[in-house]
Protein backbone atom coordinates (compact mmCIF):
# COMPACT_ATOMS: atom_id res chain seq x y z
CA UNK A 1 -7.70 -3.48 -13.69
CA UNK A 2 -9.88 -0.66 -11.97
CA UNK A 3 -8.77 2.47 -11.89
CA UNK A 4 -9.12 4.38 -8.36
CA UNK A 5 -10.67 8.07 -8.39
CA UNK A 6 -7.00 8.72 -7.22
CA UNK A 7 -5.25 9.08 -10.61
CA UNK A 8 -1.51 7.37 -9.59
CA UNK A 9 -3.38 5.25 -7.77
CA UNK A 10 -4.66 1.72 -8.95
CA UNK A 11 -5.33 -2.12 -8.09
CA UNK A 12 -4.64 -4.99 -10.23
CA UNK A 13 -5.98 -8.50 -8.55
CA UNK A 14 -2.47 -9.64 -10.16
CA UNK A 15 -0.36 -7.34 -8.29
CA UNK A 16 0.07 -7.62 -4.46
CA UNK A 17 -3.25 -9.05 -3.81
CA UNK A 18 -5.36 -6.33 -4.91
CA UNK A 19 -4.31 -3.90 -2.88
CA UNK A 20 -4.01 -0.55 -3.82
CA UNK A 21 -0.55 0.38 -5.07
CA UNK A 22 1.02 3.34 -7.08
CA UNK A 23 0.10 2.68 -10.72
CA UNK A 24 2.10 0.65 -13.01
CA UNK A 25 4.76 -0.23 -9.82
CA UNK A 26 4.33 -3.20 -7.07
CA UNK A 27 4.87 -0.22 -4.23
CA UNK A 28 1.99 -0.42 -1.85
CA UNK A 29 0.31 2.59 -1.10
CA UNK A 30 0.58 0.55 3.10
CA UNK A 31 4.33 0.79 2.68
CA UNK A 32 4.07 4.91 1.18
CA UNK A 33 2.08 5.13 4.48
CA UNK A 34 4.29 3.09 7.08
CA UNK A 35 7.47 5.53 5.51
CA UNK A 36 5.70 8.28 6.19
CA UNK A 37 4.38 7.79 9.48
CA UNK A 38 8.25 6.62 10.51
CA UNK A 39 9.17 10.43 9.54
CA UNK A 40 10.39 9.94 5.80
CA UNK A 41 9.27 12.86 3.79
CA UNK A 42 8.01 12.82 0.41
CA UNK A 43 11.81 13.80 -1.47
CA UNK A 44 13.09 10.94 0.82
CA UNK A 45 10.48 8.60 -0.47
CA UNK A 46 11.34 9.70 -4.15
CA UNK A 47 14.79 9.19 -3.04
CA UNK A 48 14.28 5.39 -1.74
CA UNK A 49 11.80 4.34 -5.05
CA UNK A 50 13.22 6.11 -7.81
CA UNK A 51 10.18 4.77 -9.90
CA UNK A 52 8.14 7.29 -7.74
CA UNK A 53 7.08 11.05 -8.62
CA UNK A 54 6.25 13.42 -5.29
CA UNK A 55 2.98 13.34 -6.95
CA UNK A 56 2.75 9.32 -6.54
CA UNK A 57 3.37 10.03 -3.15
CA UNK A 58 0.98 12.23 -2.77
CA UNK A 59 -1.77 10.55 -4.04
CA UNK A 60 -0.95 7.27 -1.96
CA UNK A 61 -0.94 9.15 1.15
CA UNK A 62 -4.54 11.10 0.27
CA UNK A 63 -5.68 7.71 -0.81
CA UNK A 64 -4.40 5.88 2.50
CA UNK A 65 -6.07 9.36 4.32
CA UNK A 66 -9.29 8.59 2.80
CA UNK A 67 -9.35 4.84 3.26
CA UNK A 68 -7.84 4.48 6.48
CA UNK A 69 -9.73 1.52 8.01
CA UNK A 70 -8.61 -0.63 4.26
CA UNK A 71 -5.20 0.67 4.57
CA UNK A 72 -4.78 -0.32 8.39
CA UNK A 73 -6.38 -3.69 7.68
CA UNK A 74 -3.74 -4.25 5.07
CA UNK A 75 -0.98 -3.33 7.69
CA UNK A 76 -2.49 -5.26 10.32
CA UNK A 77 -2.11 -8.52 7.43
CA UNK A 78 1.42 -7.83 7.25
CA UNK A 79 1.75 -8.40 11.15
CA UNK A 80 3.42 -11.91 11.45
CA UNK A 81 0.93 -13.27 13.99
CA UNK A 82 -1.87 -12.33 12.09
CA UNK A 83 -0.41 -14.07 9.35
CA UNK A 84 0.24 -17.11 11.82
CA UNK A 85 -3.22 -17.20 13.00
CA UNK A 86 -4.59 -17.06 10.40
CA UNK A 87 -2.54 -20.73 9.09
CA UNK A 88 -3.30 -21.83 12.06
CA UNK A 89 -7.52 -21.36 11.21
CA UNK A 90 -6.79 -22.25 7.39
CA UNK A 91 -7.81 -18.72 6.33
CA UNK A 92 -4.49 -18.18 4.52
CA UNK A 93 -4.62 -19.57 0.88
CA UNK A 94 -1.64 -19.98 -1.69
C-alpha cells in the first residue's frame, strides 16, 4: 500500500479500486468531495462518518484540490451511463 504525500490520505489496490481514500477507512476522498461541494461542512462530515477526524477531511479535500482531473475522473466512473457504456464496449471487468 503507497502512502500519498497527504498523510490521512492513502490507496490500497484492495480497497475501492485504488482510489484514494482516507487511510485505514473505505471513505473515498470522491465522496469527501461530492459532500462538500453539496454544502456539507467539515463538522457535518465528521458528523455523517464518525470514523473521520476534521483533519481527514481536510486532507481529502487538499488532496481532491490538488488532483482534480483524478478525482473528477473517478466521479465521472460513478455516473451510471458511463458505467453502462462502458459494459456495453467490454471495458468493465469483475
Amino acid at each position: 500500500m503507497k502512502k500519498l504525500d497527504y498523510r490521512n490520505i492513502e490507496r490500497d489496490p484492495a480497497r475501492c479500486g485504488g482510489q484514494p481514500t482516507v487511510a485505514g477507512t473505505r471513505i473515498r476522498v470522491a465522496t469527501i468531495l461530492t459532500a462538500y461541494r453539496q454544502g456539507m461542512t467539515v463538522e457535518e462530515l465528521v458528523q455523517q462518518y464518525p470514523t473521520l477526524r476534521p483533519a481527514d477531511v481536510h486532507d481529502a479535500l487538499a488532496y481532491a484540490y490538488d488532483h482534480i482531473v483524478e478525482i473528477e475522473a473517478d466521479l465521472a466512473d460513478d455516473v451510471e451511463e458511463t458505467v453502462k457504456a462502458k459494459l456495453a464496449d467490454g471495458r468493465l471487468s469483475n
